[in-house]
Protein backbone atom coordinates (compact mmCIF):
# COMPACT_ATOMS: atom_id res chain seq x y z
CA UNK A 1 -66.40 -56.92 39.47
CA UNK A 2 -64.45 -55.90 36.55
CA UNK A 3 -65.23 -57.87 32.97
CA UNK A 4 -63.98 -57.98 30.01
CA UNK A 5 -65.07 -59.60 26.80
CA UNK A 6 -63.45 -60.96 24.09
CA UNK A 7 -63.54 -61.53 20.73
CA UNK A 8 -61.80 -65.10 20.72
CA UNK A 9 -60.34 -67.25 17.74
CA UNK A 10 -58.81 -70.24 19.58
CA UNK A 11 -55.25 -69.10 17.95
CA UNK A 12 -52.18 -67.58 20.11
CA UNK A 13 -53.19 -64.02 19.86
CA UNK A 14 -56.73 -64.34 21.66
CA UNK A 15 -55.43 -67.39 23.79
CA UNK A 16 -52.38 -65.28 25.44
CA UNK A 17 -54.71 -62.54 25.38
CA UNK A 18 -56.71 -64.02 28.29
CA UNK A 19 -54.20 -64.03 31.52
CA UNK A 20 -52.53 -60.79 30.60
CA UNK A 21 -56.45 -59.17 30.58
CA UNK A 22 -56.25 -60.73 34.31
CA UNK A 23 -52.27 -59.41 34.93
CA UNK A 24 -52.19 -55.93 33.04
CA UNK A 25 -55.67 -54.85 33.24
CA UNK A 26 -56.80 -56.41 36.30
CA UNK A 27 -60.07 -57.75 34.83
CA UNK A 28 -61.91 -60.08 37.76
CA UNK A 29 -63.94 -62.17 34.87
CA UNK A 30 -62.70 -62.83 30.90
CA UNK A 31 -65.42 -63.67 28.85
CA UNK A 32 -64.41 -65.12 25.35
CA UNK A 33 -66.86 -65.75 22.10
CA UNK A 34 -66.66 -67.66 19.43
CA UNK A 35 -67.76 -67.00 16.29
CA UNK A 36 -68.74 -69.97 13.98
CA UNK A 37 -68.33 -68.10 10.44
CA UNK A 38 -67.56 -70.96 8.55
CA UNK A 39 -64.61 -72.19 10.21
CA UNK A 40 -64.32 -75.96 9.97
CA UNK A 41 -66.64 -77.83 13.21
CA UNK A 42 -63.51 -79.38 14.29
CA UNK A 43 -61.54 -75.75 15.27
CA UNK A 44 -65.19 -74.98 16.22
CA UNK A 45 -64.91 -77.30 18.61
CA UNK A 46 -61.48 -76.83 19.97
CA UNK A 47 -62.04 -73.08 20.43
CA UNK A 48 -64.88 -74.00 22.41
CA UNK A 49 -63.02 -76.46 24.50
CA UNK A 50 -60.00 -74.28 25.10
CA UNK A 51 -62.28 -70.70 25.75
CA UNK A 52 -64.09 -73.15 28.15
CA UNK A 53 -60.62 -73.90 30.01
CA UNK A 54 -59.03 -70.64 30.15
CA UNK A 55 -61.94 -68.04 30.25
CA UNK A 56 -64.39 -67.20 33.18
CA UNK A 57 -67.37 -67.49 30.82
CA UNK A 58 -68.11 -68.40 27.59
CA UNK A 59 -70.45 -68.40 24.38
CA UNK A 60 -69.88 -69.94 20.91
CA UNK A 61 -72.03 -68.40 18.11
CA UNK A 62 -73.67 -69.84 14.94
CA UNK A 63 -73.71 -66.84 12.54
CA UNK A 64 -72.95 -68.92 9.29
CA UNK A 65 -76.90 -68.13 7.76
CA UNK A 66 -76.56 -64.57 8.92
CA UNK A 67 -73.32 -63.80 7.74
CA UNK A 68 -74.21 -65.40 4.02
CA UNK A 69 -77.35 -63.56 3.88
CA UNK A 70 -76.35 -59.99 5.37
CA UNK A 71 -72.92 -59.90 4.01
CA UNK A 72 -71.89 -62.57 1.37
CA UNK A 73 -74.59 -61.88 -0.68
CA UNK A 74 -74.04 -58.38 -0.43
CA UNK A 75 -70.57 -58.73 -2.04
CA UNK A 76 -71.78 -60.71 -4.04
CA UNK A 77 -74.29 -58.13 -5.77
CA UNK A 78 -71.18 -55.56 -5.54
CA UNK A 79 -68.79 -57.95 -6.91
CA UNK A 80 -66.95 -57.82 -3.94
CA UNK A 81 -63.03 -57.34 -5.22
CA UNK A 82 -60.61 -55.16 -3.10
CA UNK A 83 -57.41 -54.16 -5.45
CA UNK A 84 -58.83 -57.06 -7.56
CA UNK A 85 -58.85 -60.10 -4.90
CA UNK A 86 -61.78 -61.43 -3.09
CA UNK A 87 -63.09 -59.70 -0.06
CA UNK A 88 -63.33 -62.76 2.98
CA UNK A 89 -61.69 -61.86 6.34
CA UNK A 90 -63.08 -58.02 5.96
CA UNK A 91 -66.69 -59.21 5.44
CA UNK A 92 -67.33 -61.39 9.10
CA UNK A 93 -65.46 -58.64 11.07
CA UNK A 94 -68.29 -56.02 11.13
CA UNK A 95 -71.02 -58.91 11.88
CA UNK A 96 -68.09 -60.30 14.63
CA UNK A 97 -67.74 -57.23 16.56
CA UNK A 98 -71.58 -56.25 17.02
CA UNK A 99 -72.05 -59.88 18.14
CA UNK A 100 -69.06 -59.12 21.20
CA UNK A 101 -71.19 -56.12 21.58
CA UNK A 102 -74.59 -57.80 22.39
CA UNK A 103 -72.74 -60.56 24.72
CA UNK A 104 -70.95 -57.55 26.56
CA UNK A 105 -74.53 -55.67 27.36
CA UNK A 106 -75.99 -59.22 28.34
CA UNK A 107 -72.70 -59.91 30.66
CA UNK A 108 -72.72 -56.02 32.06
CA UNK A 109 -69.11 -55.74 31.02
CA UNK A 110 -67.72 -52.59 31.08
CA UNK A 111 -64.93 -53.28 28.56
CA UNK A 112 -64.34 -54.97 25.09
CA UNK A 113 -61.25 -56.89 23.47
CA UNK A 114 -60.14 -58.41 20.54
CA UNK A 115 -55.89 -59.89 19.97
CA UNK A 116 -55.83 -57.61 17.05
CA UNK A 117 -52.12 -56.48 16.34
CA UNK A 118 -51.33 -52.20 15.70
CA UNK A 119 -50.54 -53.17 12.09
CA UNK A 120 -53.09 -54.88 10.51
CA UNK A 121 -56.51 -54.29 9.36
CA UNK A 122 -58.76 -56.40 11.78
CA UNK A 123 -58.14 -53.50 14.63
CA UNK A 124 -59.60 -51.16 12.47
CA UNK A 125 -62.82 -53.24 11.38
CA UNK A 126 -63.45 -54.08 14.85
CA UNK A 127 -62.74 -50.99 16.70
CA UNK A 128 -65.02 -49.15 14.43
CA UNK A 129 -67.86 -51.39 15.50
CA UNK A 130 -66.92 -50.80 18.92
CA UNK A 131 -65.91 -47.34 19.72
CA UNK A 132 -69.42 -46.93 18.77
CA UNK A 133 -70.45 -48.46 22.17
CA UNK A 134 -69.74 -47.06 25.53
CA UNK A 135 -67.04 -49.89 26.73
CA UNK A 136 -63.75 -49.49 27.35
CA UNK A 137 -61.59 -50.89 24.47
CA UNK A 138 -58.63 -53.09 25.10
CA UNK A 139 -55.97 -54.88 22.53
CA UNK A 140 -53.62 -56.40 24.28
CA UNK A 141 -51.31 -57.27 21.18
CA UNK A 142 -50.75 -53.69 20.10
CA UNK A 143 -51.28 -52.17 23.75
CA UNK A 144 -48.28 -53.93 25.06
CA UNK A 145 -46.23 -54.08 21.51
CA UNK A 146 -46.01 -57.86 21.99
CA UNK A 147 -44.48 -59.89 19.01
CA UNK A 148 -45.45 -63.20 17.60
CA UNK A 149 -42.19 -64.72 19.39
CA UNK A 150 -42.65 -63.41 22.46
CA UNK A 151 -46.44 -64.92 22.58
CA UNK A 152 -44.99 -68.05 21.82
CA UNK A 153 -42.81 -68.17 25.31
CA UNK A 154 -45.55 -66.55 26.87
CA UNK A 155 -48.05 -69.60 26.16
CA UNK A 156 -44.93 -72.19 26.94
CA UNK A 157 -44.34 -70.71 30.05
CA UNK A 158 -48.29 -70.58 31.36
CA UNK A 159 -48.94 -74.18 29.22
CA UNK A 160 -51.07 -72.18 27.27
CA UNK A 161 -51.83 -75.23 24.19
CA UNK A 162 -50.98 -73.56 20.90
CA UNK A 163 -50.14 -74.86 17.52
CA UNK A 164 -47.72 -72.08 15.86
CA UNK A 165 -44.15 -72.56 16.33
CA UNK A 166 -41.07 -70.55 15.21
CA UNK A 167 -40.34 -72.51 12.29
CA UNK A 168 -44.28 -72.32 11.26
CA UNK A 169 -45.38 -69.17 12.53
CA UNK A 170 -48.06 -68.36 9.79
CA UNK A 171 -51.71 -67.28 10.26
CA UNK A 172 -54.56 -68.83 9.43
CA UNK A 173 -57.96 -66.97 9.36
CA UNK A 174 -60.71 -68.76 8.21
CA UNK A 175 -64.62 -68.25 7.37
CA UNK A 176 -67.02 -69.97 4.52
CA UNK A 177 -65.89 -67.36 1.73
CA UNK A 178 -62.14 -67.08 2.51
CA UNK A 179 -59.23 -68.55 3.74
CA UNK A 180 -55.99 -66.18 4.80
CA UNK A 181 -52.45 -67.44 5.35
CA UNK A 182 -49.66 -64.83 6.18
CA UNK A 183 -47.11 -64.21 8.41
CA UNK A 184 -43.36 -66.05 9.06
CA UNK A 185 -41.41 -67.12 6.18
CA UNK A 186 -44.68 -65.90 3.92
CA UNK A 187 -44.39 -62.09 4.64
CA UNK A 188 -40.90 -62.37 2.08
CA UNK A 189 -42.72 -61.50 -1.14
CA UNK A 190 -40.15 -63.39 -3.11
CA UNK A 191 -40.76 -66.93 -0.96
CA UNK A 192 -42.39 -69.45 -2.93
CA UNK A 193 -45.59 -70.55 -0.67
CA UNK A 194 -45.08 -74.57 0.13
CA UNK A 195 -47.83 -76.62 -1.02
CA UNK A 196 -48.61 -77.24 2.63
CA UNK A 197 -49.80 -73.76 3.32
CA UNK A 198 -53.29 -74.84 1.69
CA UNK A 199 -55.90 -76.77 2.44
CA UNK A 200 -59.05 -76.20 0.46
CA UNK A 201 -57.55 -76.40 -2.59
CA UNK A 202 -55.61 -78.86 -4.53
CA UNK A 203 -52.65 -77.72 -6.94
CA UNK A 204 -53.89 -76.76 -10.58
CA UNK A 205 -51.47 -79.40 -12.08
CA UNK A 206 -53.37 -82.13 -10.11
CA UNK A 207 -56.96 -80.98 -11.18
CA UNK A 208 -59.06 -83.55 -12.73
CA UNK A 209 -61.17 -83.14 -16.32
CA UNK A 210 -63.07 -80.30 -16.91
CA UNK A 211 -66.36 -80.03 -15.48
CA UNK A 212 -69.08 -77.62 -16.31
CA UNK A 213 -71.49 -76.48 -13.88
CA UNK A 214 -74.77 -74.09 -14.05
CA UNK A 215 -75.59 -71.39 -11.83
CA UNK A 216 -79.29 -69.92 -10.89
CA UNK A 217 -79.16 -66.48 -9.48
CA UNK A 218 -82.76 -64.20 -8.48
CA UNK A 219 -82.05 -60.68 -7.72
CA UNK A 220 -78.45 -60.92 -7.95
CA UNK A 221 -77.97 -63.82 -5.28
CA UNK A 222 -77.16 -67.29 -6.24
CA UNK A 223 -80.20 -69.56 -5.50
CA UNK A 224 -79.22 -72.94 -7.31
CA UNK A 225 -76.66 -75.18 -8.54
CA UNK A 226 -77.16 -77.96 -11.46
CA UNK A 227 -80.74 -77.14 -11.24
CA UNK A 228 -80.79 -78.06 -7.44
CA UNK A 229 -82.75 -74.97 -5.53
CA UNK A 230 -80.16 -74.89 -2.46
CA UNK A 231 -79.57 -71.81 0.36
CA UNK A 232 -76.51 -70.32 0.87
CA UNK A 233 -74.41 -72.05 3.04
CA UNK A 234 -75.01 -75.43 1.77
CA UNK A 235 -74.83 -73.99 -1.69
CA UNK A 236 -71.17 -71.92 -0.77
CA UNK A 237 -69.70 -75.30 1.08
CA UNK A 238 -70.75 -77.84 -1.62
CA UNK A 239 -68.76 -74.73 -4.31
CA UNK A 240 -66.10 -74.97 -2.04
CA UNK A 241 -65.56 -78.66 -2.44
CA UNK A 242 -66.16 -78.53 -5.78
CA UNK A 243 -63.80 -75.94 -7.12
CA UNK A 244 -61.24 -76.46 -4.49
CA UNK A 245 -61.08 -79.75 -6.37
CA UNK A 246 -60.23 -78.14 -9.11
CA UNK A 247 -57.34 -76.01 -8.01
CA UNK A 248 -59.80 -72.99 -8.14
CA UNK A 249 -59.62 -69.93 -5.86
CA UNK A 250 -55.88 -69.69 -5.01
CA UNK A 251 -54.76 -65.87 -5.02
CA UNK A 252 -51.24 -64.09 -3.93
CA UNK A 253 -51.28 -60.66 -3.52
CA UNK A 254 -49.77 -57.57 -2.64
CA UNK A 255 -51.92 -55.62 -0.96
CA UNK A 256 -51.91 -51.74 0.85
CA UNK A 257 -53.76 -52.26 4.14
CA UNK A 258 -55.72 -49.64 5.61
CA UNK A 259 -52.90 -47.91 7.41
CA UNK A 260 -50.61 -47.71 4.84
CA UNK A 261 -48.48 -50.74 4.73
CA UNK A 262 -48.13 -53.14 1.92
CA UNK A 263 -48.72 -56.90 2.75
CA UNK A 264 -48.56 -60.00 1.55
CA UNK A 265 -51.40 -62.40 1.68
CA UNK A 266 -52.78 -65.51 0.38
CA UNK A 267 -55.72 -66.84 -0.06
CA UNK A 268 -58.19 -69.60 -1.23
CA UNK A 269 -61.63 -68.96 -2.37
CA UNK A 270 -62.96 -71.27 -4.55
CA UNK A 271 -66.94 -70.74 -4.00
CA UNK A 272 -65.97 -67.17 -4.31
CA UNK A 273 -64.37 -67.25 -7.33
CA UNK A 274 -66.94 -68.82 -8.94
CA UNK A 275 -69.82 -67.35 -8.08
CA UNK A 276 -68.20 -63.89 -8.55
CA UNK A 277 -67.32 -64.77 -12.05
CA UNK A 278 -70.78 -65.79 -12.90
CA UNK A 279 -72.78 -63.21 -11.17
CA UNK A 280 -70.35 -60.67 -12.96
CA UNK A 281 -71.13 -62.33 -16.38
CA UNK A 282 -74.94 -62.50 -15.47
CA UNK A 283 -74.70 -58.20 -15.26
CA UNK A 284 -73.25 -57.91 -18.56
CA UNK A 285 -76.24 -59.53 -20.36
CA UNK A 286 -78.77 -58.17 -18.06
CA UNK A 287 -77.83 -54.43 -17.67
CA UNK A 288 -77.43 -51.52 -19.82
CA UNK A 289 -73.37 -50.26 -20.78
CA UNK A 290 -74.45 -46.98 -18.78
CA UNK A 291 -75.71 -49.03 -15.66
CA UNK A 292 -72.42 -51.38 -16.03
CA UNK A 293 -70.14 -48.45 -16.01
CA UNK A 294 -71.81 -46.71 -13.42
CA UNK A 295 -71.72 -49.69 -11.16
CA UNK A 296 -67.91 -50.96 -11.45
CA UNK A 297 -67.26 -47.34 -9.53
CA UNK A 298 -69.81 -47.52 -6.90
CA UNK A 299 -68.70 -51.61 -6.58
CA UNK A 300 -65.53 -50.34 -6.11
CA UNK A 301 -66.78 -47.87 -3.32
CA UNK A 302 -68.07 -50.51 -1.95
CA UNK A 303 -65.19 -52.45 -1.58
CA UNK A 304 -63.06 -50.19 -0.07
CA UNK A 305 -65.53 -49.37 2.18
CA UNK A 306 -66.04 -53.28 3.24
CA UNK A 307 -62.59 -53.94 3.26
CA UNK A 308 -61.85 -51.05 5.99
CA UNK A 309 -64.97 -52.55 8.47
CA UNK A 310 -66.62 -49.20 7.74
CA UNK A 311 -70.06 -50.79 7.12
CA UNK A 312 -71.70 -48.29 9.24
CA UNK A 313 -71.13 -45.49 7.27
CA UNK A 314 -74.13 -43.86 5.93
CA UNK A 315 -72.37 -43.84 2.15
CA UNK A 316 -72.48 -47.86 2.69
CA UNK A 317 -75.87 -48.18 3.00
CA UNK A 318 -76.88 -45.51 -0.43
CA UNK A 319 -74.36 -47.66 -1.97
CA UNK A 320 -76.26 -50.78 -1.05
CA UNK A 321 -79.54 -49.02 -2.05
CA UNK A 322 -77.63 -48.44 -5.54
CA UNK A 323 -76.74 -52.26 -6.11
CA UNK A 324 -79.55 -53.81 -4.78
CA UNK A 325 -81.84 -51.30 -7.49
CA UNK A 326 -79.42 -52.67 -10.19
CA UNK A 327 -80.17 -56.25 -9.25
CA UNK A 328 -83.72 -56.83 -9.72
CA UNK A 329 -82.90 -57.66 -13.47
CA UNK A 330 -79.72 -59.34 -12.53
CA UNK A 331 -81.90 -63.30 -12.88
CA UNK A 332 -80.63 -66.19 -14.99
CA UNK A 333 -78.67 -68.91 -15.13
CA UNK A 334 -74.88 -68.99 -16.00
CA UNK A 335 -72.64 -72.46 -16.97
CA UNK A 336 -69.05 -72.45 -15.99
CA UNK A 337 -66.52 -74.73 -16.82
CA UNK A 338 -63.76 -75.79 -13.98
CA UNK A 339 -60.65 -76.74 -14.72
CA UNK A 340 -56.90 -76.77 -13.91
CA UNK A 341 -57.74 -73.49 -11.36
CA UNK A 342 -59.81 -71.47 -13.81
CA UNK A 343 -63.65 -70.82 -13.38
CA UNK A 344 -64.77 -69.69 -16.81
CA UNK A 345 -67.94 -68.97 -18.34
CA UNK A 346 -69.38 -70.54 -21.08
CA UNK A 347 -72.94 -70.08 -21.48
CA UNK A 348 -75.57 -67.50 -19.76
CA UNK A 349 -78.89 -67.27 -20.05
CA UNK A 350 -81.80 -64.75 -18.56
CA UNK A 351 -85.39 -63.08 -19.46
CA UNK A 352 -84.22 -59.90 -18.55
CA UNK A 353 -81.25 -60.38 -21.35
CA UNK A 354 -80.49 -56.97 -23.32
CA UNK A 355 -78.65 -59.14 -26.03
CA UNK A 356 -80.89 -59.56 -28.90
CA UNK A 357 -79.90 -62.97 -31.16
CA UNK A 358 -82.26 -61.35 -34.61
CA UNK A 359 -80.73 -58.19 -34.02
CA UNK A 360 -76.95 -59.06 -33.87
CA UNK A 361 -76.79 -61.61 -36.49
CA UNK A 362 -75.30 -61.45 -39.73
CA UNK A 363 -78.23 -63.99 -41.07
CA UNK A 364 -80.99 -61.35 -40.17
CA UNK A 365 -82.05 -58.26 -42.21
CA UNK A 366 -84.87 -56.75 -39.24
CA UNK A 367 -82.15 -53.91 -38.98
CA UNK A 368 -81.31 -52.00 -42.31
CA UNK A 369 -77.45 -52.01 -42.52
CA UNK A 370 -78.03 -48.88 -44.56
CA UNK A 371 -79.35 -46.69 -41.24
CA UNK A 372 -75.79 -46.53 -39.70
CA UNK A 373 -73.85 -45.01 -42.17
CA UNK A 374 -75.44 -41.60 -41.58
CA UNK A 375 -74.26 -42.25 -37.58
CA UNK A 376 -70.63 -43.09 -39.50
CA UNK A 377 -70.14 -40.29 -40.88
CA UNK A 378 -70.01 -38.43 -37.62
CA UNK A 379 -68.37 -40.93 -35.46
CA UNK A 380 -64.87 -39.43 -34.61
CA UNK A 381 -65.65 -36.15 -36.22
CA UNK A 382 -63.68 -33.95 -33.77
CA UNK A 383 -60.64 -36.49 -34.02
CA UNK A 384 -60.49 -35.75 -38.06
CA UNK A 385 -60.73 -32.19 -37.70
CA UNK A 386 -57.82 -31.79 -35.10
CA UNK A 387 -55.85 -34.18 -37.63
CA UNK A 388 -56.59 -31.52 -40.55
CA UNK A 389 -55.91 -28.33 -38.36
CA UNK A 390 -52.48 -30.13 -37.63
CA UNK A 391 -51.60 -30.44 -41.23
């Protein structure tokens, strides 16, 4: 008996994607999985109910703890920006796929599948996981060259329940650290995005007062807010509510996917945002300029490593072994103040602090002034002699 099993999101792709693995492929069983990543309980929930109604088999997965712990926090140590936006939908797809892959060896499957289309990202960050396995891969989307239209008369005609229409023909992707909207009227970089579009965070112009918050971070990873120890998923979800409130965490880009192709996306990351900003403040009081400069290139390795799924790698992991080093020092607390979608700091504080109060004040004599005049006189030396060999 042939089976398949796929990676399911309860959205058109992965919901078409179930009879045509029966009609083109000629799989006997479809076995679907959902992963909870931080979606809200109630598409949880209908996921479940519709896998349970169309698929042969079926398993819905809590990964929310792991995927803070093994690849939030991560990011958050490397300051996890790709072309200066937050990394989200990149970060579960790694931790997605080798799930598929357990559930496959458990179900003796001989194939995987995912409703990935040939010109995004997610293909990538998924196939990499699982070309690494010995199942058959199949992505029905880009194998069969399907548009979004077509899927949309394909789940009419086999009352296949969907949500996307013509006229609203976005996509939603969803975890605890990101939310993605793209697609239909969106994808024309010079369409204003409705205010209906989101739904974490409210408009900047309706934010309330300021409020100003403090952050605890131990070994680069956040560990309490307003004093309150908390772990990470309770502490990302109550950030969530609380800057979204705030109109914090909205971002349009234009960004060059793995395969070439510029895109627009949106997105809303308020927890993010915030906890990026803080953590990034944190590192300038705790490490050294050459450390700091060092690190924005290997962050930036990082990243683009992240963002194309390519977490297996063996340059990911020495880069991981290079920010986690740096973070040992990386403990304090940090205030920021929220308001009117900004997430700015305002105070910092830590033991490991390199900034010296006695030392950089005007009010304190410890240093003699005198001692840098000698370092003066040779600071842009070269520069004055080119000037006089120009004369």
């Amino acid at each position: 008996m042939k089976t398949v099993v796929l990676a399911y999101s309860g959205g058109l792709d992965t919901s078409v994607a179930i009879p045509l693995l029966r009609e083109r492929y000629d799989y006997d069983r479809v076995i679907t999985v959902v992963a909870d990543v931080g979606q809200p309980d109630s598409e949880i929930t209908d996921a479940t109910k519709r896998a349970e109604a169309l698929a042969d088999g079926h398993h819905t997965l809590d990964l929310k703890d792991e995927f803070v712990k093994d690849y939030i926090f991560p990011s958050i140590k490397a300051n996890g920006l790709y072309e200066g936006y937050v990394l989200g939908t990149a970060l579960a797809r790694p931790l997605i796929a080798k799930k598929i892959v357990e559930i496959a060896e458990s179900e003796n499957a001989q194939a995987l599948a995912h409703g990935c289309t040939g010109k995004g990202n997610d293909q990538l960050r998924l196939d990499a996981i699982f070309r690494a396995e010995d199942f058959d891969l199949v992505a029905p989307m880009r194998d069969l060259n399907l548009t979004r239209e077509w899927e949309i008369d394909y789940a009419l005609q086999h009352n296949i329940p969907t949500t996307v229409t013509k006229e609203k023909i976005w996509s939603v992707d969803e975890n605890i650290w990101s939310r993605s909207i793209e697609g239909g009227e969106l994808e024309d970089p010079y369409v204003i995005p409705p205010e209906e579009i989101y739904e974490w965070t409210k408009s900047p112009e309706n934010a309330p007062e300021p409020e100003v918050i403090e952050l605890s971070f131990e070994g680069g990873v956040p560990v309490a807010l307003n004093g309150a120890a908390m772990d990470g998923v309770p502490l990302i979800n109550r950030l969530n509510a609380i800057g979204g409130v705030h109109g914090i965490g909205r971002a349009d880009n234009i960004e060059d996917r793995v395969l070439g192709l510029k895109a627009r996306e949106i997105y809303e990351h308020p927890a993010a945002t915030i906890l990026l900003n803080a953590h990034r403040d944190l590192e300038m009081l705790a490490l050294t300029r050459n450390e700091l400069r060092f690190k924005a290139m290997v962050d930036a390795a990082w990243a683009e490593l992240a963002y194309m799924g390519l977490v297996d790698e063996p340059l990911y992991a020495d880069l991981c072994a290079f920010i986690d080093e740096t973070q040992k020092r990386v403990t304090g607390a940090v205030k920021v103040r929220l308001h009117a979608g900004s997430a700015t700091v305002v105070a910092r504080k830590s033991d490991f602090a390199l900034y010296s109060e006695e030392l950089v004040s005007f009010g304190e004599s410890s240093l003699d002034q005198r001692d840098s005049e000698g370092f003066s006189k040779y600071h842009g030396f070269q520069a004055r002699l080119v000037r006089k060999a120009m004369k």
